[in-house]
N, C-alpha and C. Protein backbone atom coordinates (compact mmCIF):
# COMPACT_ATOMS: atom_id res chain seq x y z
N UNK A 1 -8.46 -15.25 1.45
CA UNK A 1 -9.51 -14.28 1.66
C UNK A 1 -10.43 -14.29 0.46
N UNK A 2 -11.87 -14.64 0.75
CA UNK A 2 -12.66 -14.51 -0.28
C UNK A 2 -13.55 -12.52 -0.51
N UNK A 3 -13.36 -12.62 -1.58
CA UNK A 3 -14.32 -11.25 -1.51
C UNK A 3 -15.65 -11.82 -1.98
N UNK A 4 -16.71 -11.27 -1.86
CA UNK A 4 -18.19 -11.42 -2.05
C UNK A 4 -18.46 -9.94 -2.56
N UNK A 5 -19.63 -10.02 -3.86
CA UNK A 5 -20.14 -8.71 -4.00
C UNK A 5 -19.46 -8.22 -5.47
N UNK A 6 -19.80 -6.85 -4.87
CA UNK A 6 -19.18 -5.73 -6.04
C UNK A 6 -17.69 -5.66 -6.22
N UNK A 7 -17.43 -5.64 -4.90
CA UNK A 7 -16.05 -5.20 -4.33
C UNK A 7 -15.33 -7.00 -5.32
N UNK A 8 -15.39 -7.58 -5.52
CA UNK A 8 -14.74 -8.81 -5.80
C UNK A 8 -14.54 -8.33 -7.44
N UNK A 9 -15.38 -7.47 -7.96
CA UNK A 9 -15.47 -7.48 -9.51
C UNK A 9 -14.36 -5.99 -9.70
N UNK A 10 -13.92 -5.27 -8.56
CA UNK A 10 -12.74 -4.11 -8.94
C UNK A 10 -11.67 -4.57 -9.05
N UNK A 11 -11.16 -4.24 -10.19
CA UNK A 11 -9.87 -4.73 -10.43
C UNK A 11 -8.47 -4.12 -9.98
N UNK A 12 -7.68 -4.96 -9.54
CA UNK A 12 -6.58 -4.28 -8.49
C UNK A 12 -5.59 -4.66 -8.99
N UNK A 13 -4.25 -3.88 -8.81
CA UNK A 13 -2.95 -5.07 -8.65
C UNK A 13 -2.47 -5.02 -7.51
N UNK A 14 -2.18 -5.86 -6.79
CA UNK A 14 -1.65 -6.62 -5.39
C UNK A 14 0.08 -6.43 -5.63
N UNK A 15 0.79 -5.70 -4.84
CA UNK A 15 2.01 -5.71 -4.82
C UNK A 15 2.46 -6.02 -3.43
N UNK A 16 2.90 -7.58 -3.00
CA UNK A 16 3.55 -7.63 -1.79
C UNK A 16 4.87 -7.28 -1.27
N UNK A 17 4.92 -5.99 -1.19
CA UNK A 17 5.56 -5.19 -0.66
C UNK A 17 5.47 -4.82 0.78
N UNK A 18 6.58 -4.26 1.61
CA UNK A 18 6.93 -3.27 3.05
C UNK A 18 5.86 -1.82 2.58
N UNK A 19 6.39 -1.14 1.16
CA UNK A 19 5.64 -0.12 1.05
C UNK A 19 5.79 0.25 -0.38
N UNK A 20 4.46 0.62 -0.75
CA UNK A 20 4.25 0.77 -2.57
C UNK A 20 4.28 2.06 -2.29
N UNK A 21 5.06 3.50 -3.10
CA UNK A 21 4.61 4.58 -3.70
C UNK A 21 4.45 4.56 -4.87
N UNK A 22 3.04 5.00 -5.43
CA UNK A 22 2.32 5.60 -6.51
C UNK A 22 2.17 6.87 -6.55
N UNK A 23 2.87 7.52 -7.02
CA UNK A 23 2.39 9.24 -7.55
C UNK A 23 2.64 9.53 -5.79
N UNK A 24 1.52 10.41 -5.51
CA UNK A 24 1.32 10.99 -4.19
C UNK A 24 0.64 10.03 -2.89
N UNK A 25 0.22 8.61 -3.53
CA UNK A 25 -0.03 7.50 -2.52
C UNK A 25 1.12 6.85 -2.06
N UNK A 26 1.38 6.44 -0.89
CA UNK A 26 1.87 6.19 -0.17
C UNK A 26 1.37 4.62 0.21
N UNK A 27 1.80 3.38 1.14
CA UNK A 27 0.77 2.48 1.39
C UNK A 27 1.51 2.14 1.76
N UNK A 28 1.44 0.93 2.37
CA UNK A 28 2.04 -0.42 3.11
C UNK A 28 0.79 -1.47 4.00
N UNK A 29 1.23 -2.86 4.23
CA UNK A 29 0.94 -3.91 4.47
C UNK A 29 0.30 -3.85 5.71
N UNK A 30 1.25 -3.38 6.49
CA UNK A 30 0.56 -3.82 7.90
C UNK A 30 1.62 -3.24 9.12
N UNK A 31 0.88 -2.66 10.22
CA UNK A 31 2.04 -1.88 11.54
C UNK A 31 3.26 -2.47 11.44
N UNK A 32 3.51 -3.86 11.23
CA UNK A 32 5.08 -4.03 11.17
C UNK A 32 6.18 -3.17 9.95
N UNK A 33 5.32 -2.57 9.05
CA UNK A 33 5.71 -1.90 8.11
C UNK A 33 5.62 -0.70 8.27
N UNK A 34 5.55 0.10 9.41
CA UNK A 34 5.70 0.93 9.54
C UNK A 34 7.52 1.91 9.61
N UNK A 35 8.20 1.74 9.95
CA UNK A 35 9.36 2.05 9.64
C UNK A 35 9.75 2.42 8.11
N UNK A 36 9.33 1.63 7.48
CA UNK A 36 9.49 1.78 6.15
C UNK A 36 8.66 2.90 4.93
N UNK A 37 6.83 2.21 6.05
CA UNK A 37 6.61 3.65 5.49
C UNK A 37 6.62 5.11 5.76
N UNK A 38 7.16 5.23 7.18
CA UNK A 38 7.92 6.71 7.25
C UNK A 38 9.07 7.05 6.60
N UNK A 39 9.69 6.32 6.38
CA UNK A 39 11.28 6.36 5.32
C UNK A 39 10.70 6.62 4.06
N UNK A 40 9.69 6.06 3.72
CA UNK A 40 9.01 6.16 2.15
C UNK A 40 8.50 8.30 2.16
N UNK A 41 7.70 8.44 3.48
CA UNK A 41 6.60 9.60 3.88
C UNK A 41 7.51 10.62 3.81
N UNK A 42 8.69 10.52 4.44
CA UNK A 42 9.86 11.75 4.82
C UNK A 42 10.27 11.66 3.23
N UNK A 43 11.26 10.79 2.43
CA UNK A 43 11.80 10.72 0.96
C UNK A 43 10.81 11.52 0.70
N UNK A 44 9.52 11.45 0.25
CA UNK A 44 8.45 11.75 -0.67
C UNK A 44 8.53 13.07 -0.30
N UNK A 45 8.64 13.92 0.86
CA UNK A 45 8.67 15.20 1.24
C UNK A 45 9.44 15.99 0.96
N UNK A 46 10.69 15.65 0.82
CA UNK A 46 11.70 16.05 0.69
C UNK A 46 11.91 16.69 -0.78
């Protein structure tokens, strides 16, 4: 995947992960990762 633009110059870190929690973010990859990130959504609630 190429980025073009502005968006190419923000700096990120890429974690290939099922599901990253940061603080109060939550995330994951893609619908097959979904399971995981409700297991992540419910933990975090709790």
């Amino acid at each position: 995947m190429e980025l073009k633009g502005k968006k190419a110059l923000i700096p990120v870190d890429w974690i290939d992960q099922e599901v990253v929690v940061d603080g109060k973010l939550i995330t994951s990859r893609k619908p097959d990762d979904l399971p995981a990130f409700m297991r992540a959504v419910i933990n975090t609630l709790k």
